[in-house]
C-alpha atoms as a PDB file:
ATOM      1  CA  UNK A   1      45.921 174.256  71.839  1.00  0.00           C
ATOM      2  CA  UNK A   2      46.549 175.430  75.589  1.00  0.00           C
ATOM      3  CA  UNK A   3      48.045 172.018  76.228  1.00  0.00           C
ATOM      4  CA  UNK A   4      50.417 173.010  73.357  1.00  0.00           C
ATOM      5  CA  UNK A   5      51.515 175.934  74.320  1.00  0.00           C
ATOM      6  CA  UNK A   6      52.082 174.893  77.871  1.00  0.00           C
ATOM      7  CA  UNK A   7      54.066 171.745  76.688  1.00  0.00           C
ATOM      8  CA  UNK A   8      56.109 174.744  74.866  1.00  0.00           C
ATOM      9  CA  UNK A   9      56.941 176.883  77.341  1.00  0.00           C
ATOM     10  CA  UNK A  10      57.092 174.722  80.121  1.00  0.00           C
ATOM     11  CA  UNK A  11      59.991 172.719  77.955  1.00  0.00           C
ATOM     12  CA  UNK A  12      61.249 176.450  77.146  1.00  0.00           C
ATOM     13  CA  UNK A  13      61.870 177.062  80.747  1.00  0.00           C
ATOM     14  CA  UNK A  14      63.572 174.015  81.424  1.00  0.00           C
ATOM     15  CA  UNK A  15      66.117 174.071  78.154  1.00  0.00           C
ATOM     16  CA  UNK A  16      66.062 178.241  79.625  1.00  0.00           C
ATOM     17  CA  UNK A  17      65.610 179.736  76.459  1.00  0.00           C
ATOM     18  CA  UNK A  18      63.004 181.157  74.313  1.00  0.00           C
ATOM     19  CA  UNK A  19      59.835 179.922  73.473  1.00  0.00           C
ATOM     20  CA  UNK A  20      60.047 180.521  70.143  1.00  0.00           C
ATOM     21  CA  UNK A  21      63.113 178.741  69.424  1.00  0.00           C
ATOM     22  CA  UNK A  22      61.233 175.384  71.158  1.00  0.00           C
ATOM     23  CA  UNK A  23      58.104 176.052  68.977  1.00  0.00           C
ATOM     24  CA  UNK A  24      59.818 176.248  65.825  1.00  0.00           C
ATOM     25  CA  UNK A  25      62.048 172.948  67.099  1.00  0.00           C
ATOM     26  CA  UNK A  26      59.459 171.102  68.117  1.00  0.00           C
ATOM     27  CA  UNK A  27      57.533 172.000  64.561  1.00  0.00           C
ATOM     28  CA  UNK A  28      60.191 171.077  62.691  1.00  0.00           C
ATOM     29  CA  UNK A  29      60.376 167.562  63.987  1.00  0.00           C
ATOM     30  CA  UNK A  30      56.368 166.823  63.648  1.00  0.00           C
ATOM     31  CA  UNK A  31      56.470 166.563  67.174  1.00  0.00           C
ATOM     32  CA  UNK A  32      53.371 168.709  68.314  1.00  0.00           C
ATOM     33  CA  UNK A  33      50.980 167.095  65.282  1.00  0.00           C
ATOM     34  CA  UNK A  34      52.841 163.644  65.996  1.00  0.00           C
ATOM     35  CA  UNK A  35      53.457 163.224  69.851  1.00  0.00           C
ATOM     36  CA  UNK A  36      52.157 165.882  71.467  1.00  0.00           C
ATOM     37  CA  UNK A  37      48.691 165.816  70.333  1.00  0.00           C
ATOM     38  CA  UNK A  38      47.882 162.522  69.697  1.00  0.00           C
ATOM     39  CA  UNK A  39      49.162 161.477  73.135  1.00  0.00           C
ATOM     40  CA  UNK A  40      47.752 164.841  75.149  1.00  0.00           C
ATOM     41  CA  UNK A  41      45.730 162.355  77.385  1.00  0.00           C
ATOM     42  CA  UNK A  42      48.663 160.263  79.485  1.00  0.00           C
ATOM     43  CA  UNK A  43      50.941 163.498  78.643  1.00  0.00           C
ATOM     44  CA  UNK A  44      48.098 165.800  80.528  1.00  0.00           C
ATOM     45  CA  UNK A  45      48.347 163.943  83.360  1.00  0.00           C
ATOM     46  CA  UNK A  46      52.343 164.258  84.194  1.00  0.00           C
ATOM     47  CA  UNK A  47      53.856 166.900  86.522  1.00  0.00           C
ATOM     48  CA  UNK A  48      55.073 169.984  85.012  1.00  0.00           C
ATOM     49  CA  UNK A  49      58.979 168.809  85.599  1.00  0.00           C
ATOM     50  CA  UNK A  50      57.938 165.289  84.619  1.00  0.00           C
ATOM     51  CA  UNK A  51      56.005 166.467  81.107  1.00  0.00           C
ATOM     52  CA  UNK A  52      59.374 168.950  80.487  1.00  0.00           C
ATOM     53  CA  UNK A  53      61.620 165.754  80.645  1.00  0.00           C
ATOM     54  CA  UNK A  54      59.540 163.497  78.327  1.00  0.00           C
ATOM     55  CA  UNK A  55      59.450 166.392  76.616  1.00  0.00           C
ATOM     56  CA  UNK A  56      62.703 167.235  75.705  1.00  0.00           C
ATOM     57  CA  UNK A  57      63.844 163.519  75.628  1.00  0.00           C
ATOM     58  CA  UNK A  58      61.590 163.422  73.255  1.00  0.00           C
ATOM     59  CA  UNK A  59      62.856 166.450  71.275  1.00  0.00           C
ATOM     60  CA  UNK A  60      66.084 165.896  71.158  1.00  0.00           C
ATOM     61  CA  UNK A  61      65.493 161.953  69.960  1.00  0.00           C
ATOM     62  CA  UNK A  62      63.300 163.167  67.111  1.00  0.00           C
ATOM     63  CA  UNK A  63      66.316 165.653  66.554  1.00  0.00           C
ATOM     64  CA  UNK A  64      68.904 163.037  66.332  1.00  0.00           C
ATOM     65  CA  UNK A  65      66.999 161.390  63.870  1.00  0.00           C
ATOM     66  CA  UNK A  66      67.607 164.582  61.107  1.00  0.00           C
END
């Protein structure tokens, strides 16, 4: 669960806005249960900047989706 919360804040940072407001975003979508998790091994290994722009590419697809 570290992994999680780093993916969230580090993805808070770059969007610069709360935390909470990513969490509940990301939950909403499945997307900590259904990409973060599952996929923490080839995630782990990305950058900070380069994890925060799969990231939120990420989000915002599964977003679009709605």
């Amino acid at each position: 669960m570290t992994f999680v919360a780093t993916c969230i804040e580090t993805t808070a940072r770059h969007l610069n806005t709360d935390y909470k407001e990513v969490f509940l975003r990301m939950v909403r979508v499945g997307m900590i249960d259904n990409y973060i998790i599952p996929n923490y091994e080839p995630l782990h290994s990305e950058s900070r900047d380069v994890l925060a722009e799969r990231l939120i590419e990420c989000l915002k697809n599964w977003e679009n989706r709605l």
